[in-house]
N, C-alpha and C. Protein backbone atom coordinates (compact mmCIF):
# COMPACT_ATOMS: atom_id res chain seq x y z
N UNK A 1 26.07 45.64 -17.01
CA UNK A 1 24.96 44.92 -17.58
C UNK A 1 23.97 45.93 -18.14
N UNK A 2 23.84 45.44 -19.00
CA UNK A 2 22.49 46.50 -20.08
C UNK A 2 21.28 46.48 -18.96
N UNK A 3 20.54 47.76 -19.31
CA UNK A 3 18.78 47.60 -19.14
C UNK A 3 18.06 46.31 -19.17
N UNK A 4 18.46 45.99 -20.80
CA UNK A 4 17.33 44.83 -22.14
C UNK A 4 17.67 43.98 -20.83
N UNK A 5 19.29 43.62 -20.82
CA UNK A 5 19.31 42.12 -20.43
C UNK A 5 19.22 41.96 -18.62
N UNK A 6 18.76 43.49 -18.23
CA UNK A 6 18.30 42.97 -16.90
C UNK A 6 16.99 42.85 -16.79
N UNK A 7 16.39 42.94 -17.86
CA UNK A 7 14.67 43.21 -17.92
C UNK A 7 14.62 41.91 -17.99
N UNK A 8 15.58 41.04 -19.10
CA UNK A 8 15.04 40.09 -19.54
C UNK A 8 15.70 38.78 -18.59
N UNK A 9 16.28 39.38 -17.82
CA UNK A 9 16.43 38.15 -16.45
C UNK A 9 15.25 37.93 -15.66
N UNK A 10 14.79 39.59 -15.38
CA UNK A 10 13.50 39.84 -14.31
C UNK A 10 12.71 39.01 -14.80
N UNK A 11 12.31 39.16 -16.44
CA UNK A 11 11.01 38.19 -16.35
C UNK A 11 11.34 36.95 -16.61
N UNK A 12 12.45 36.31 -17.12
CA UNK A 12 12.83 34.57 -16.74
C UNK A 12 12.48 34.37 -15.50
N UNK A 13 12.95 35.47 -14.35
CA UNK A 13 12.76 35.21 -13.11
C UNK A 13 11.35 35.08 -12.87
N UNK A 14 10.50 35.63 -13.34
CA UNK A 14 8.99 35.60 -12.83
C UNK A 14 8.46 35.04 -13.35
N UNK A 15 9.23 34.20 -14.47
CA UNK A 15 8.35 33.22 -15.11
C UNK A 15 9.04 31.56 -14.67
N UNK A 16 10.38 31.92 -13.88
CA UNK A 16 10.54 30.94 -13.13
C UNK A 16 9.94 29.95 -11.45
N UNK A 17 9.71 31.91 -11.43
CA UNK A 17 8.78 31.73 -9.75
C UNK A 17 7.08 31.51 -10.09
N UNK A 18 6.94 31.99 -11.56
CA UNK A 18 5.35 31.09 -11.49
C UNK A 18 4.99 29.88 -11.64
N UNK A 19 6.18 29.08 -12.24
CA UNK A 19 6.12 28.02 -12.99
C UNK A 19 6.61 26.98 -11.31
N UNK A 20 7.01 27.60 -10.47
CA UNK A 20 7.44 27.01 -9.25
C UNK A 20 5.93 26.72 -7.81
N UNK A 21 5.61 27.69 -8.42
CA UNK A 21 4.77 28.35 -7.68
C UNK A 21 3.26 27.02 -8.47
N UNK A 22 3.13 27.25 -9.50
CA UNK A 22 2.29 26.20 -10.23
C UNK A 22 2.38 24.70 -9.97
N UNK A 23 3.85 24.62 -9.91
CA UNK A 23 4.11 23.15 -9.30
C UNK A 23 4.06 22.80 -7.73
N UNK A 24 4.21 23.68 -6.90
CA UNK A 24 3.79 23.63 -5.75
C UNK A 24 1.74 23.58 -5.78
N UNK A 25 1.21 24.01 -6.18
CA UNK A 25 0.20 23.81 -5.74
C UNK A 25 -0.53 22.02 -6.55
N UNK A 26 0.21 21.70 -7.62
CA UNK A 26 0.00 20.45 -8.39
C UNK A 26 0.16 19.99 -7.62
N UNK A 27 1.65 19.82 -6.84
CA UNK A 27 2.15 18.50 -5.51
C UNK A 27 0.86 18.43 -4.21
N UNK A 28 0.57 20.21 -4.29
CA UNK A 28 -0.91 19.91 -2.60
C UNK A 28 -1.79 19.10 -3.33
N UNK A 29 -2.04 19.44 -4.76
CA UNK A 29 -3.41 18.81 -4.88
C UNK A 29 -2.93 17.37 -5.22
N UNK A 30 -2.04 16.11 -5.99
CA UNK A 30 -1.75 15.49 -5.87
C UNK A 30 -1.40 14.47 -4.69
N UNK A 31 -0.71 15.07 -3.99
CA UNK A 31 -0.85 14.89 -1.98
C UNK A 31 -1.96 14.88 -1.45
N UNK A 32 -3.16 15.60 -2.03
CA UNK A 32 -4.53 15.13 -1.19
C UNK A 32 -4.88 13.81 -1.78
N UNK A 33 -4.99 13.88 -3.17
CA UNK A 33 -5.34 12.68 -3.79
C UNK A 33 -4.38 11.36 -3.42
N UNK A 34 -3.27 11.48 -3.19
CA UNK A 34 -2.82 10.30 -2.94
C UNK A 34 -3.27 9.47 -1.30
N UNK A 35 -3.44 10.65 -0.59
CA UNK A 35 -3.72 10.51 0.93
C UNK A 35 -4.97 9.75 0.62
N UNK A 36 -6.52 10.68 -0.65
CA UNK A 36 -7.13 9.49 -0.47
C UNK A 36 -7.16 8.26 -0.73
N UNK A 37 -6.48 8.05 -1.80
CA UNK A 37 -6.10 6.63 -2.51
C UNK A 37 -6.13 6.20 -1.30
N UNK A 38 -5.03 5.87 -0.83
CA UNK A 38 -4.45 5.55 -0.11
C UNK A 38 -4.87 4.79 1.30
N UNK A 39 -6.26 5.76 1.79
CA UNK A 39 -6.70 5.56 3.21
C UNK A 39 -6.86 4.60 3.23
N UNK A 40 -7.62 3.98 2.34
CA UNK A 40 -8.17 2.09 3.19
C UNK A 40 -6.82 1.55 3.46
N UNK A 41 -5.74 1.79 2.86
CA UNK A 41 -4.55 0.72 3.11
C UNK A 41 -3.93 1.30 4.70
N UNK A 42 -4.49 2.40 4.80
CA UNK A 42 -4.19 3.25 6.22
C UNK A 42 -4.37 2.69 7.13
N UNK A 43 -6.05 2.45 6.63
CA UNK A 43 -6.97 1.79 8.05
C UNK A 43 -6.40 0.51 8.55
N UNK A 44 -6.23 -0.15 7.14
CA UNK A 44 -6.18 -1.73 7.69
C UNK A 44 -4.64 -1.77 8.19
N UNK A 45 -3.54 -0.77 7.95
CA UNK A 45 -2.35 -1.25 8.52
C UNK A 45 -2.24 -1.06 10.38
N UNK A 46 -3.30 0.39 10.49
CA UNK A 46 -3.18 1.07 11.67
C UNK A 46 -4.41 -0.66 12.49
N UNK A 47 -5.09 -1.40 12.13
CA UNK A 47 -5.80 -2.36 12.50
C UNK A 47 -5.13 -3.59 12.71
N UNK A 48 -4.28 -3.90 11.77
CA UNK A 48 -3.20 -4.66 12.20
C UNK A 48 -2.47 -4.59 12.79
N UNK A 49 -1.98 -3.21 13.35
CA UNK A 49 -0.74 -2.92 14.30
C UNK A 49 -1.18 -3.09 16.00
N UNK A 50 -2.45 -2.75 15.63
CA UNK A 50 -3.34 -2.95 17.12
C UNK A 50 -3.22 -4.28 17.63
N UNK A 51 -3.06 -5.32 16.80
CA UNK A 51 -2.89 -6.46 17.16
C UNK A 51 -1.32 -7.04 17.60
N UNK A 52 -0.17 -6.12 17.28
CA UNK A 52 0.98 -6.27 17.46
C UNK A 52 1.50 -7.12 18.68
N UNK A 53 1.03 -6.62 19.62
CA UNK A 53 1.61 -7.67 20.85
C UNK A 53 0.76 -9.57 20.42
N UNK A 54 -0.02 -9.35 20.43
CA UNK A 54 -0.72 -10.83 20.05
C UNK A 54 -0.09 -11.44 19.42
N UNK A 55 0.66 -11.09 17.91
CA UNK A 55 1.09 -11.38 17.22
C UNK A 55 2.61 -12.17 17.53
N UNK A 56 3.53 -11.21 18.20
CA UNK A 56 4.55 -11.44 18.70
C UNK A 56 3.94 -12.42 19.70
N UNK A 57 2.96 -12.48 20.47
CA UNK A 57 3.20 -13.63 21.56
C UNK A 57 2.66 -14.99 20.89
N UNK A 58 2.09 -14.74 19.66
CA UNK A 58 1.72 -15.83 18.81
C UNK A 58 3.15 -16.74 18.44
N UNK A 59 3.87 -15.83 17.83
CA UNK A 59 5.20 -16.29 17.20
C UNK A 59 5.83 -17.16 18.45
N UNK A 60 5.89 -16.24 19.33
CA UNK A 60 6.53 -17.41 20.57
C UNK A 60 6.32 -17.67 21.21
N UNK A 61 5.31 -18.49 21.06
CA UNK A 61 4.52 -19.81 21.45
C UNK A 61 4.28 -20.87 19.88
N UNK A 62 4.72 -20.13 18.69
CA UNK A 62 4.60 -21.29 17.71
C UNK A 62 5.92 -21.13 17.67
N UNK A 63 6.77 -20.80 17.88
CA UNK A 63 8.82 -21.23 17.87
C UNK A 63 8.57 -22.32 19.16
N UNK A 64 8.38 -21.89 20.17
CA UNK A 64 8.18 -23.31 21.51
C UNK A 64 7.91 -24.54 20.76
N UNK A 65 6.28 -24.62 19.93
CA UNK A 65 5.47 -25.22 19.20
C UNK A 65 6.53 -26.32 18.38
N UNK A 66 7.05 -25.84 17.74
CA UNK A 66 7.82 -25.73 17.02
C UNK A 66 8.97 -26.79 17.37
N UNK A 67 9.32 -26.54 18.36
CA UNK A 67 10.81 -26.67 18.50
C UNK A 67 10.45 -28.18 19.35
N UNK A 68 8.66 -28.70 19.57
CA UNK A 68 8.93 -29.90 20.28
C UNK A 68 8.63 -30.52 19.22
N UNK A 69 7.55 -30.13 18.46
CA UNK A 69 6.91 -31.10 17.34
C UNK A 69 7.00 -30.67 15.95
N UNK A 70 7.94 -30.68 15.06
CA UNK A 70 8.08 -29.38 13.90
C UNK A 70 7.35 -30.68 13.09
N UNK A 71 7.31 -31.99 12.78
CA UNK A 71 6.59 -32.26 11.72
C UNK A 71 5.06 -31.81 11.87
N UNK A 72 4.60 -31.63 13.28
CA UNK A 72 3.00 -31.50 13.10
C UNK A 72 2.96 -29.59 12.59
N UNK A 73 3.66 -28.96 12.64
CA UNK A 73 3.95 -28.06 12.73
C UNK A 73 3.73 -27.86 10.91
N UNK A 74 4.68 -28.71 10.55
CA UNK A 74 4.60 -28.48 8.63
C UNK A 74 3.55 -29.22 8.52
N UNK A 75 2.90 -29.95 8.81
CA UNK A 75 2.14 -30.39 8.35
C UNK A 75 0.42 -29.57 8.00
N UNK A 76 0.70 -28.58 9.39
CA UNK A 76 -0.04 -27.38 9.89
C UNK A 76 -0.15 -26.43 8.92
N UNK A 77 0.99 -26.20 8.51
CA UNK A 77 1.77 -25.06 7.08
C UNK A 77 0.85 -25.73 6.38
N UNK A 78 1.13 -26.82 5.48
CA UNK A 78 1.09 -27.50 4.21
C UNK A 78 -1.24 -27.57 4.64
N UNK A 79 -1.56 -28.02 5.24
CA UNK A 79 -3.09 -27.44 5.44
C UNK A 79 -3.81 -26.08 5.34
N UNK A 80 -2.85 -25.41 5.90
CA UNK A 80 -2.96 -23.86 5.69
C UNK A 80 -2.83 -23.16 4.49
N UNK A 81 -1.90 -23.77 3.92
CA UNK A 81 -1.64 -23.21 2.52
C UNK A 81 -2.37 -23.85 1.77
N UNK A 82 -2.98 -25.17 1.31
CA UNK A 82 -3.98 -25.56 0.95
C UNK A 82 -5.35 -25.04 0.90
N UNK A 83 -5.61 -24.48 2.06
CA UNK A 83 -6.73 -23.81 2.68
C UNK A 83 -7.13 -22.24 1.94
N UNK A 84 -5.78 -21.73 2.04
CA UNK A 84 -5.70 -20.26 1.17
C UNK A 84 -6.07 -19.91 -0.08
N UNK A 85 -5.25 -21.51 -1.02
CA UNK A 85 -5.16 -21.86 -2.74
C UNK A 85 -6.41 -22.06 -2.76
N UNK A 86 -7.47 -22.67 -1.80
CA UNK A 86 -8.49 -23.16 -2.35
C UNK A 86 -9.72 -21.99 -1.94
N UNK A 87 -9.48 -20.84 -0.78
CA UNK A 87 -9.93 -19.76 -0.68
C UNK A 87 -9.83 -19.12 -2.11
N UNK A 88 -8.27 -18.57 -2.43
CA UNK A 88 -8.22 -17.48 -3.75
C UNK A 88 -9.21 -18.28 -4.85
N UNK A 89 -8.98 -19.67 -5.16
CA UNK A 89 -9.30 -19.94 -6.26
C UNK A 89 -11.19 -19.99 -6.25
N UNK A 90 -11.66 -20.04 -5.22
CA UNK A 90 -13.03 -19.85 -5.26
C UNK A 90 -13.42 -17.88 -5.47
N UNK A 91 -12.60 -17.20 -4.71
CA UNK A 91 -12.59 -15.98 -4.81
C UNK A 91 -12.93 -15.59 -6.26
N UNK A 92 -12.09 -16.06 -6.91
CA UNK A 92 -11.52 -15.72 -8.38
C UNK A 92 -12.48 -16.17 -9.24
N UNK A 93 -13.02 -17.62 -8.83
CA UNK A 93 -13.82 -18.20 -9.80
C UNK A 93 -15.29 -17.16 -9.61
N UNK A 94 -15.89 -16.95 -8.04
CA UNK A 94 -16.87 -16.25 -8.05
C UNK A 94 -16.87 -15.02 -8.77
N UNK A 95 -15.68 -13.85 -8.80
CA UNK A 95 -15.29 -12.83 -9.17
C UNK A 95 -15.51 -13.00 -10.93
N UNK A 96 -14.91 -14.03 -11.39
CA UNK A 96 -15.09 -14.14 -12.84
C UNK A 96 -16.50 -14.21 -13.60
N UNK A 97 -17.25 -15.57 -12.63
CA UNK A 97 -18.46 -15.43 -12.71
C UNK A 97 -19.35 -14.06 -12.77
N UNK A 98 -19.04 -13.44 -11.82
CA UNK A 98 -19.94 -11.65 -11.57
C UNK A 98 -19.76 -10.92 -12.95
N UNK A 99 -18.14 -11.00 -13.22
CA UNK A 99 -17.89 -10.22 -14.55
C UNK A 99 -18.20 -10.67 -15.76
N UNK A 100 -18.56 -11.67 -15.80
CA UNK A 100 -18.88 -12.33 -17.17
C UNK A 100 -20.07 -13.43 -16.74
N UNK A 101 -21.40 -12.76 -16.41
CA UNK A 101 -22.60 -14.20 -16.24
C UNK A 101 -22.83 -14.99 -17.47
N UNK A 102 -22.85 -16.42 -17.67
CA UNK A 102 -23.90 -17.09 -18.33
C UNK A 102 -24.84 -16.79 -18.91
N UNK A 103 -26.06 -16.49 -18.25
CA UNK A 103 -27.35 -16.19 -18.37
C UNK A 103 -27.46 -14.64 -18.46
């Protein structure tokens, strides 16, 4: 192998290890930023998990629930979900209102 063309590996090479080296520090700083994005969805999952046993003993006691009286049961659903549609849709309407006032 020539001199030229070991010179000219060396610096592909050092222009491979900077260009590596550049992208490693993009991914830390990207990785912080995503961590912060991210936190509120942190909080509230690590807040929900706290509740984990409740949850499970919720479920079975509404399968029991369930399994004596299932029409009061849908009927329970079908109120609930009513309840939600008519939550979002006030949400939304107030939210629209804020972004765009009347007056």
């Amino acid at each position: 192998m020539s001199r030229n063309k070991r010179q000219l590996l060396a610096t592909k090479k050092q222009m491979l290890i900077k260009r590596i080296e550049q992208q490693r520090s993009d991914l830390a700083a990207s990785s912080k930023d995503w961590l912060q994005t991210t936190e509120r969805y942190d909080r509230t999952w690590k807040f929900f998990i706290t509740f984990r046993p409740l949850f499970i003993a919720a479920t079975g006691i509404l399968s029991i629930y369930s399994l004596k009286k299932p029409q009061k049961l849908l009927r329970l659903g079908k109120k609930a979900l009513t309840i939600w549609s008519l939550a979002r849709t006030v949400q939304s309407t107030l939210n629209a209102s804020k972004n765009n006032p009347l007056f």
